[in-house]
PDB file of N, CA and C in Angstrom:
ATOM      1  N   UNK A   1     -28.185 -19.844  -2.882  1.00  0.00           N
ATOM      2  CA  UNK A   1     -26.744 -19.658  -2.943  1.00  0.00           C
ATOM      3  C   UNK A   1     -26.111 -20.201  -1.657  1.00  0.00           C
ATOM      4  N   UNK A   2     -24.891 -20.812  -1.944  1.00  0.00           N
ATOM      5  CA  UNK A   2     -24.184 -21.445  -0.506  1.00  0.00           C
ATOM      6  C   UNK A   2     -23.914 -20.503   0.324  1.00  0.00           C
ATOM      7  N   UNK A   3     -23.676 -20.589   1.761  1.00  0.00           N
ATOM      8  CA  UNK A   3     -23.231 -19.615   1.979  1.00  0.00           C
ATOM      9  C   UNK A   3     -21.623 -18.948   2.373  1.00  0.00           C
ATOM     10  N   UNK A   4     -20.757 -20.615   1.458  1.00  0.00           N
ATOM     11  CA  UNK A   4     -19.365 -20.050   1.182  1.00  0.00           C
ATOM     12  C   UNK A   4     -18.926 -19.598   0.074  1.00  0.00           C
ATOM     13  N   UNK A   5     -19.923 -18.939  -0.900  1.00  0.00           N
ATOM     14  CA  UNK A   5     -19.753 -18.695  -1.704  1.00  0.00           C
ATOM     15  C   UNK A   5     -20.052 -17.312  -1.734  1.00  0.00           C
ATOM     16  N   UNK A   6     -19.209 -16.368  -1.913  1.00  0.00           N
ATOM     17  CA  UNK A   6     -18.992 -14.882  -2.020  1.00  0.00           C
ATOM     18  C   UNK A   6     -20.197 -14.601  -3.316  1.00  0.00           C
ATOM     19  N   UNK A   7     -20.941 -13.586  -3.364  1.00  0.00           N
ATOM     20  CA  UNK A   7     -21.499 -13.250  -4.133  1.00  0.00           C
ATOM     21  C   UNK A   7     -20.992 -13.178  -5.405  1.00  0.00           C
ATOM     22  N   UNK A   8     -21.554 -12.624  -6.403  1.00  0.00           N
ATOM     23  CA  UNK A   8     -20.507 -12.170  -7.943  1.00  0.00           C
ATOM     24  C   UNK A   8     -20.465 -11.005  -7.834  1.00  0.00           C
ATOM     25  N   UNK A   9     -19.414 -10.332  -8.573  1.00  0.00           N
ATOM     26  CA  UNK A   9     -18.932  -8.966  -8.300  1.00  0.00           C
ATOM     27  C   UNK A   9     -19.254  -8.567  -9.690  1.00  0.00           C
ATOM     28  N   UNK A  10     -19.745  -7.140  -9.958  1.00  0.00           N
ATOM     29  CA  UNK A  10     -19.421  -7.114 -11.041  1.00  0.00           C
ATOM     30  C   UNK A  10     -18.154  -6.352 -11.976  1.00  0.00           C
ATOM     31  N   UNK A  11     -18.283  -6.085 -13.230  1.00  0.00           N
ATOM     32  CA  UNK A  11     -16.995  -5.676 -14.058  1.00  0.00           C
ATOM     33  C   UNK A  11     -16.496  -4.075 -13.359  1.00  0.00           C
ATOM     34  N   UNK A  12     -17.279  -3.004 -12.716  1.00  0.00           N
ATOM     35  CA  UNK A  12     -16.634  -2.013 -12.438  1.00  0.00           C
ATOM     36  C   UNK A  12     -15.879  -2.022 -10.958  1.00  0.00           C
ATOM     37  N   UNK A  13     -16.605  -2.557 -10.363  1.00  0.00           N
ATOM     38  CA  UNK A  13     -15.872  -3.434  -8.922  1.00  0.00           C
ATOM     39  C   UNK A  13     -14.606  -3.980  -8.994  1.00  0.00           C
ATOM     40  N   UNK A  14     -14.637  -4.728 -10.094  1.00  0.00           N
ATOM     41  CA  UNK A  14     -13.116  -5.699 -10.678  1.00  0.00           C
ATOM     42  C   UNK A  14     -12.179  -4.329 -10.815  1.00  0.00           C
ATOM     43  N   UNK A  15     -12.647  -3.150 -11.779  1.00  0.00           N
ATOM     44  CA  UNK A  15     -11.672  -2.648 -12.095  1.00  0.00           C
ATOM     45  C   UNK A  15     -11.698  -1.685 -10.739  1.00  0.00           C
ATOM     46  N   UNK A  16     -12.261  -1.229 -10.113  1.00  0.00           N
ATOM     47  CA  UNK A  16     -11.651  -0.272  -8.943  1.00  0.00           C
ATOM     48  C   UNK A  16     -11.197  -0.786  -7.620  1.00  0.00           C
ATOM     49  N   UNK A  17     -11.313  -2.031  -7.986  1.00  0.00           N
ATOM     50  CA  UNK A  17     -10.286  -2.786  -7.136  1.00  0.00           C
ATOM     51  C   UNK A  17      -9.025  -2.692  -7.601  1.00  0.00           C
ATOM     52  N   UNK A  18      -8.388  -3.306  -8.786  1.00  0.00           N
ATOM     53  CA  UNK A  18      -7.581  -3.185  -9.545  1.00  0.00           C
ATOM     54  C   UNK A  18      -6.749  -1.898  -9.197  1.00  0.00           C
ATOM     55  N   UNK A  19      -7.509  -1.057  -9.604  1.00  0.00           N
ATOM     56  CA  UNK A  19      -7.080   0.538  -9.299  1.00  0.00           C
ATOM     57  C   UNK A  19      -6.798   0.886  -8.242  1.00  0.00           C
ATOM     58  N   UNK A  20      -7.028   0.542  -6.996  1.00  0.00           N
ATOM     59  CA  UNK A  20      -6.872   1.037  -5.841  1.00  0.00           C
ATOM     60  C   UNK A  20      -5.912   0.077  -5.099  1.00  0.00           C
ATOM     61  N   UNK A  21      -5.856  -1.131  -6.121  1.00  0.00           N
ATOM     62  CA  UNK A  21      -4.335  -2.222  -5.221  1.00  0.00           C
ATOM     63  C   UNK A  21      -2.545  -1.093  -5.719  1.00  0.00           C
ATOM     64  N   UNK A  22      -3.719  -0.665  -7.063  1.00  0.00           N
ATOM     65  CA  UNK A  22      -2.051  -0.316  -7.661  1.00  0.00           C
ATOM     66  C   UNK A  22      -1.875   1.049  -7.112  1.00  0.00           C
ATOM     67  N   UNK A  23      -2.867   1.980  -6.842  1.00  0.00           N
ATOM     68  CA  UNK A  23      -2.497   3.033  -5.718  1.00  0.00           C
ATOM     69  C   UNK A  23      -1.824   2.695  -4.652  1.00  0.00           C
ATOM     70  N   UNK A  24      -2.347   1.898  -4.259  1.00  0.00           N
ATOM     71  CA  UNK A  24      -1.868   1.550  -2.583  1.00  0.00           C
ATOM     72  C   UNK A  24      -0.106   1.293  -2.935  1.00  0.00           C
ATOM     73  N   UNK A  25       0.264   0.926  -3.943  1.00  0.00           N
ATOM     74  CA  UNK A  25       1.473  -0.029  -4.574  1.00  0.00           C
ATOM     75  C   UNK A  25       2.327   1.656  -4.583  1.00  0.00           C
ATOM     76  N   UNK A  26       1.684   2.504  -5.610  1.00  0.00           N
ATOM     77  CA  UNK A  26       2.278   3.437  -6.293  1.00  0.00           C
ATOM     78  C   UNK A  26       2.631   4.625  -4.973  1.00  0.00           C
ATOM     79  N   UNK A  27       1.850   4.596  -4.045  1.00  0.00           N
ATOM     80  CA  UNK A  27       1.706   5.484  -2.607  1.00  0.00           C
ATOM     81  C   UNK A  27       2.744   5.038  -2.276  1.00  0.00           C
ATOM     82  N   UNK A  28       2.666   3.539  -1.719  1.00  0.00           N
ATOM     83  CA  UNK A  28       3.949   3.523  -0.616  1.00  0.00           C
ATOM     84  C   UNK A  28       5.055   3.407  -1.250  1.00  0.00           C
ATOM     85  N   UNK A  29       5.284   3.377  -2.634  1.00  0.00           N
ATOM     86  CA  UNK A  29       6.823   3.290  -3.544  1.00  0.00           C
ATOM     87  C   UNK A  29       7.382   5.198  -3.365  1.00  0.00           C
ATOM     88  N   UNK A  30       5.888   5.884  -3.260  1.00  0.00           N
ATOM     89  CA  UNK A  30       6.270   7.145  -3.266  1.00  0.00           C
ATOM     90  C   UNK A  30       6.546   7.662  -1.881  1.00  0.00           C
ATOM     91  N   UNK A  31       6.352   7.197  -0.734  1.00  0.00           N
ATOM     92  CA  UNK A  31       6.408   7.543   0.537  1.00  0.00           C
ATOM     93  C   UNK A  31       8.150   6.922   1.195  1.00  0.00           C
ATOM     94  N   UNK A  32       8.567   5.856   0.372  1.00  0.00           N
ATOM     95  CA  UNK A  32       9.522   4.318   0.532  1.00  0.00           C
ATOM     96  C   UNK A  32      10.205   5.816  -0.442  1.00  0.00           C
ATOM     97  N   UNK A  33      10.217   6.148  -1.531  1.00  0.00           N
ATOM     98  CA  UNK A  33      11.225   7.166  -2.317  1.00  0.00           C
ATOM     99  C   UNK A  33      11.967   8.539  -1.514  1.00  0.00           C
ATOM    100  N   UNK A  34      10.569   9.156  -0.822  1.00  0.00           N
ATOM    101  CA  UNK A  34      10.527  10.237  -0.330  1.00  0.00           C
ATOM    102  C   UNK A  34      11.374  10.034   1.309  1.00  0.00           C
ATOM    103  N   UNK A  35      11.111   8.649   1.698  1.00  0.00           N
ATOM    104  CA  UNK A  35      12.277   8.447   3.143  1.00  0.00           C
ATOM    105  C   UNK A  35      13.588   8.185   2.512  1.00  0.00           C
ATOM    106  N   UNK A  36      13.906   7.983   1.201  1.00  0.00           N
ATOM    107  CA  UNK A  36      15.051   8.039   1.111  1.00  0.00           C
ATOM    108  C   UNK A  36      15.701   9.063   0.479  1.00  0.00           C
ATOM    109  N   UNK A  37      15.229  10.201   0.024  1.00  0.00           N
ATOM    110  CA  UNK A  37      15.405  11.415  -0.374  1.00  0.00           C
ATOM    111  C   UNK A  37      16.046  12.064   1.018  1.00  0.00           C
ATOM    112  N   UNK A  38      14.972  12.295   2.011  1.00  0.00           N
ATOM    113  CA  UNK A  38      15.130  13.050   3.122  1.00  0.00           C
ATOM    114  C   UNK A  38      16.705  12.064   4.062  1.00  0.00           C
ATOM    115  N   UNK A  39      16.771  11.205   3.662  1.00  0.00           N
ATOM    116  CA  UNK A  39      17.743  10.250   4.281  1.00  0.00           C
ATOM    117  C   UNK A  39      18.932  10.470   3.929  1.00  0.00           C
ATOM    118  N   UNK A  40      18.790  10.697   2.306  1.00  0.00           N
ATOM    119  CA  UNK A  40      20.175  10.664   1.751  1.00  0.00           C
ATOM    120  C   UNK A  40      20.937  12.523   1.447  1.00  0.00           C
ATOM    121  N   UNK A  41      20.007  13.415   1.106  1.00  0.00           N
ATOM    122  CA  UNK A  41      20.058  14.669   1.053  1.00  0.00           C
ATOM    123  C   UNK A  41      20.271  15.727   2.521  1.00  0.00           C
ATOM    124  N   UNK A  42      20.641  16.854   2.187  1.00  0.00           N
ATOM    125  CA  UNK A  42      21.026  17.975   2.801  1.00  0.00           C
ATOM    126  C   UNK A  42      19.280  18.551   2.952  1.00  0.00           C
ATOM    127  N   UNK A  43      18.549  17.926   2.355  1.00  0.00           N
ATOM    128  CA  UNK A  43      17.143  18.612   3.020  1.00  0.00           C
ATOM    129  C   UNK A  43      16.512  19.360   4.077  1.00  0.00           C
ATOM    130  N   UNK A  44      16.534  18.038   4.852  1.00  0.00           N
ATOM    131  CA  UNK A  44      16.181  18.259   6.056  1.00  0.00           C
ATOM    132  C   UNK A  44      17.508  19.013   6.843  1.00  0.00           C
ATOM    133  N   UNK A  45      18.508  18.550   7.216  1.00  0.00           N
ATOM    134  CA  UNK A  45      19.994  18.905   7.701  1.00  0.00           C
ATOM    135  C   UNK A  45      20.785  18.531   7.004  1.00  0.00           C
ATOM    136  N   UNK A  46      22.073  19.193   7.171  1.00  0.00           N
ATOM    137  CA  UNK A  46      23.342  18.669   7.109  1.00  0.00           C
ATOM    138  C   UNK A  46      24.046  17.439   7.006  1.00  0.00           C
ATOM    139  N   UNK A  47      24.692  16.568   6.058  1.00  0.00           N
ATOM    140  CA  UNK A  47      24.569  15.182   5.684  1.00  0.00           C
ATOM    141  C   UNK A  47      23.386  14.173   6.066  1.00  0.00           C
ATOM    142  N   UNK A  48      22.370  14.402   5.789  1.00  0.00           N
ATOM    143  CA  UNK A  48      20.545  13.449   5.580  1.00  0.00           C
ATOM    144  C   UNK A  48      20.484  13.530   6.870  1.00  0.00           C
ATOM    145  N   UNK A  49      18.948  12.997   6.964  1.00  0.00           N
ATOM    146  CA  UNK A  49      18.437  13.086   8.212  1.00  0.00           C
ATOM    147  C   UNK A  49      17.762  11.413   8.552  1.00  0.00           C
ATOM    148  N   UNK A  50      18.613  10.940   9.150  1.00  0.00           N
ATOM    149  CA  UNK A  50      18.362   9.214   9.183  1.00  0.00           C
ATOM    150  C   UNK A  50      16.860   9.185   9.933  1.00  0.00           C
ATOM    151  N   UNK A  51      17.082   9.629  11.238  1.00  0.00           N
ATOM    152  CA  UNK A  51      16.114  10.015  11.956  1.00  0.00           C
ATOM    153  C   UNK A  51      14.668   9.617  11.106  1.00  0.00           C
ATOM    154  N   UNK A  52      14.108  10.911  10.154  1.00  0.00           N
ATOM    155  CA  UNK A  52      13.113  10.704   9.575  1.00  0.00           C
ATOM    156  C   UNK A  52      13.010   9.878   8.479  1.00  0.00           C
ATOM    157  N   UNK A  53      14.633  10.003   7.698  1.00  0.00           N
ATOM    158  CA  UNK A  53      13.874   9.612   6.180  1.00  0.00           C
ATOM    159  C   UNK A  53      14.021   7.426   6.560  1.00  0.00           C
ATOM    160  N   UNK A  54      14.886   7.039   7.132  1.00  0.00           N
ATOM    161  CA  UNK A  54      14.891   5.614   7.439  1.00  0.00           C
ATOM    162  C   UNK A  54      13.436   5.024   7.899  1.00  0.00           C
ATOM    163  N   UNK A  55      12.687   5.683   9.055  1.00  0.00           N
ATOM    164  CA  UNK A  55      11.483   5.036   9.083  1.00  0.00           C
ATOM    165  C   UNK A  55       9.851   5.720   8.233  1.00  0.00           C
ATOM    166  N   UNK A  56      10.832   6.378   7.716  1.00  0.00           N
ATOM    167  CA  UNK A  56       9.718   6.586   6.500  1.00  0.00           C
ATOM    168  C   UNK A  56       9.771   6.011   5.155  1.00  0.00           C
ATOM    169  N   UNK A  57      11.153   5.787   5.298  1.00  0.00           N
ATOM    170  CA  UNK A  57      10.855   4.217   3.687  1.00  0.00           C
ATOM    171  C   UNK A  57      10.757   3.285   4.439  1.00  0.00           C
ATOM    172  N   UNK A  58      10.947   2.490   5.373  1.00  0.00           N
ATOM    173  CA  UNK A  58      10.257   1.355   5.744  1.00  0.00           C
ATOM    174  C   UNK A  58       8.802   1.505   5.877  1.00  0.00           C
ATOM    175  N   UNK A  59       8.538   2.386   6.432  1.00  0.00           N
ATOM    176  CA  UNK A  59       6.770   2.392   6.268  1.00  0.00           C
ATOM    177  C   UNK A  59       6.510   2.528   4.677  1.00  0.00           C
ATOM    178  N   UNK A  60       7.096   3.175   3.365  1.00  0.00           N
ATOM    179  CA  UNK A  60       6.908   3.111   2.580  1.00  0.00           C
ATOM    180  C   UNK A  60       6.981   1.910   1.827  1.00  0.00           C
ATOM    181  N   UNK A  61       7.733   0.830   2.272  1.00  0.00           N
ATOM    182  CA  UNK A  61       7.747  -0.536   1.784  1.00  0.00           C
ATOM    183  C   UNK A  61       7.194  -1.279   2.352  1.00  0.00           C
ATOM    184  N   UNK A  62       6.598  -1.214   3.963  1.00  0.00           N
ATOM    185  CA  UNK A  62       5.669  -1.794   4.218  1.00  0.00           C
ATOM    186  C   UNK A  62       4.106  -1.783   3.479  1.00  0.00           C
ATOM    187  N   UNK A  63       3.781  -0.468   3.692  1.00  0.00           N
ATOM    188  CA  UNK A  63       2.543  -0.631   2.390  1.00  0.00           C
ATOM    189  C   UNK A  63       2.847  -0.655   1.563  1.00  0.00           C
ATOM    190  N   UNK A  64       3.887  -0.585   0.504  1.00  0.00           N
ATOM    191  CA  UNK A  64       3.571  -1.012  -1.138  1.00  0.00           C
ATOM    192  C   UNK A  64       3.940  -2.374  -0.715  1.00  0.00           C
ATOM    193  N   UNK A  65       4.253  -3.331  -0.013  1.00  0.00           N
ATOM    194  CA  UNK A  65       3.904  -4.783  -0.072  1.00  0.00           C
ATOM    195  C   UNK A  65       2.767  -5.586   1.144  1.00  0.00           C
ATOM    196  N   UNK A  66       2.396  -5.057   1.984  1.00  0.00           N
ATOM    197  CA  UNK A  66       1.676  -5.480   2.495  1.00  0.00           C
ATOM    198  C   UNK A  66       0.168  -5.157   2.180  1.00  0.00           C
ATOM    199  N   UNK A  67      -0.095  -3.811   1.949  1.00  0.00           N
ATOM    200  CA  UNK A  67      -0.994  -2.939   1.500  1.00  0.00           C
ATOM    201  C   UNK A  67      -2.154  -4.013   0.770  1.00  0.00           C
ATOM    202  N   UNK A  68      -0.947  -4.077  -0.653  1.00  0.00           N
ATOM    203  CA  UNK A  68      -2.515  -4.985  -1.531  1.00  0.00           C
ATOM    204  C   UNK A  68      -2.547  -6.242  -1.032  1.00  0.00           C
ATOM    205  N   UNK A  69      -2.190  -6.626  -0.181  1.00  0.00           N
ATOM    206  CA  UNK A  69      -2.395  -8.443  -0.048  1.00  0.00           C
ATOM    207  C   UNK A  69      -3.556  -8.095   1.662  1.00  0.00           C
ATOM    208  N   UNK A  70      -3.277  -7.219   1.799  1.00  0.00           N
ATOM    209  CA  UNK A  70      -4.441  -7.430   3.076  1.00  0.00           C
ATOM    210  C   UNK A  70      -5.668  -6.441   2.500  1.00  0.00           C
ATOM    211  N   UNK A  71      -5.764  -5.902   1.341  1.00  0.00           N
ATOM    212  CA  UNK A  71      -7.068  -5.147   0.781  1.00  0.00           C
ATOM    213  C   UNK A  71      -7.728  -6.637  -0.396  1.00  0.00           C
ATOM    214  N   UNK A  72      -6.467  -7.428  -0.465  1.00  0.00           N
ATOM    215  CA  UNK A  72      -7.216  -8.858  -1.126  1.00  0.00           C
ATOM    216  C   UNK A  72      -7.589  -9.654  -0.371  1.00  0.00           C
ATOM    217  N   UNK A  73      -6.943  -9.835   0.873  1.00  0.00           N
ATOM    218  CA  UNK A  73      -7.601 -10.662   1.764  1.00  0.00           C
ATOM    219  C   UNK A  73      -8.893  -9.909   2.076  1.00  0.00           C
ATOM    220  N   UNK A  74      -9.015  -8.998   2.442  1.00  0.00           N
ATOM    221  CA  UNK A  74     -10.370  -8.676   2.662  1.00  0.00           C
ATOM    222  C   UNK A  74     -11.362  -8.476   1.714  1.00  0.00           C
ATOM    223  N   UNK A  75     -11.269  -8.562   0.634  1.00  0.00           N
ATOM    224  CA  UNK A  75     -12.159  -8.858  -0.328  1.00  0.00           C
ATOM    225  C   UNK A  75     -12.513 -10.206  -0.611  1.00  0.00           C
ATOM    226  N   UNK A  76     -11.725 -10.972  -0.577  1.00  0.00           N
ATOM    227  CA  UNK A  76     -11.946 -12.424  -0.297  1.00  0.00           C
ATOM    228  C   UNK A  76     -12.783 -12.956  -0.046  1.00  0.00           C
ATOM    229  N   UNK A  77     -12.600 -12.336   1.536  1.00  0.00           N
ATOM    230  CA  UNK A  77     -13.326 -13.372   2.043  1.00  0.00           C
ATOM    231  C   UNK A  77     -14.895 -12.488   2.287  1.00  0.00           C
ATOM    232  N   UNK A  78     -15.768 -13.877   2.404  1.00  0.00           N
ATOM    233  CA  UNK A  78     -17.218 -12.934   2.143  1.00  0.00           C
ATOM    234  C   UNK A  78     -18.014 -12.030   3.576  1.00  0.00           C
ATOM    235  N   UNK A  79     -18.863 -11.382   2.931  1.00  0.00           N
ATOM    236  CA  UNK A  79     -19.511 -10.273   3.829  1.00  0.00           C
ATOM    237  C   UNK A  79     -19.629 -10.965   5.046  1.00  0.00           C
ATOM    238  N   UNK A  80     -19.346 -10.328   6.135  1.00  0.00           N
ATOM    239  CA  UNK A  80     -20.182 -10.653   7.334  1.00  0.00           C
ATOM    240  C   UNK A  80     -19.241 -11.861   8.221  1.00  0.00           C
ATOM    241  N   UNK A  81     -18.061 -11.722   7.664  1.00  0.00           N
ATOM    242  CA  UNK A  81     -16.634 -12.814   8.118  1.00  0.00           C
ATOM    243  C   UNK A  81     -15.590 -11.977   8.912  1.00  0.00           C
TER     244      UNK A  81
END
């Protein structure tokens, strides 16, 4: 076998990859929801709390878009890189 050639993966690998890009997706949409809850609501205080809920949906949209593209890059590329 070359050795730029990534091994073969097989079919349950495929799918818990699969599964765990769209967690990563479904997490930070829920973390990106939950900073804007606390942002926009009387929750936390008295007219929202920018403070917390603003850099907690940006971190929530940072991983639901960065998340799966650097858990694909690292699958990518092969062992030992």
């Amino acid at each position: 076998m070359s050795p730029n050639i990534p091994p073969p993966v097989d079919e349950a690998t495929w799918r818990n990859r699969f599964i765990t890009i769209n967690l990563v997706r479904i997490g930070g949409t829920a973390v990106a929801l939950l900073g804007l809850y606390l942002w926009h609501t009387d929750t936390v205080r008295e007219g929202g709390a920018l403070e917390v809920g603003l850099p907690l949906a940006l971190i929530g949209l940072a991983i639901s878009f960065l998340g799966p593209q650097l858990l694909a890059r690292k699958w990518r590329s092969p062992p030992g890189q």
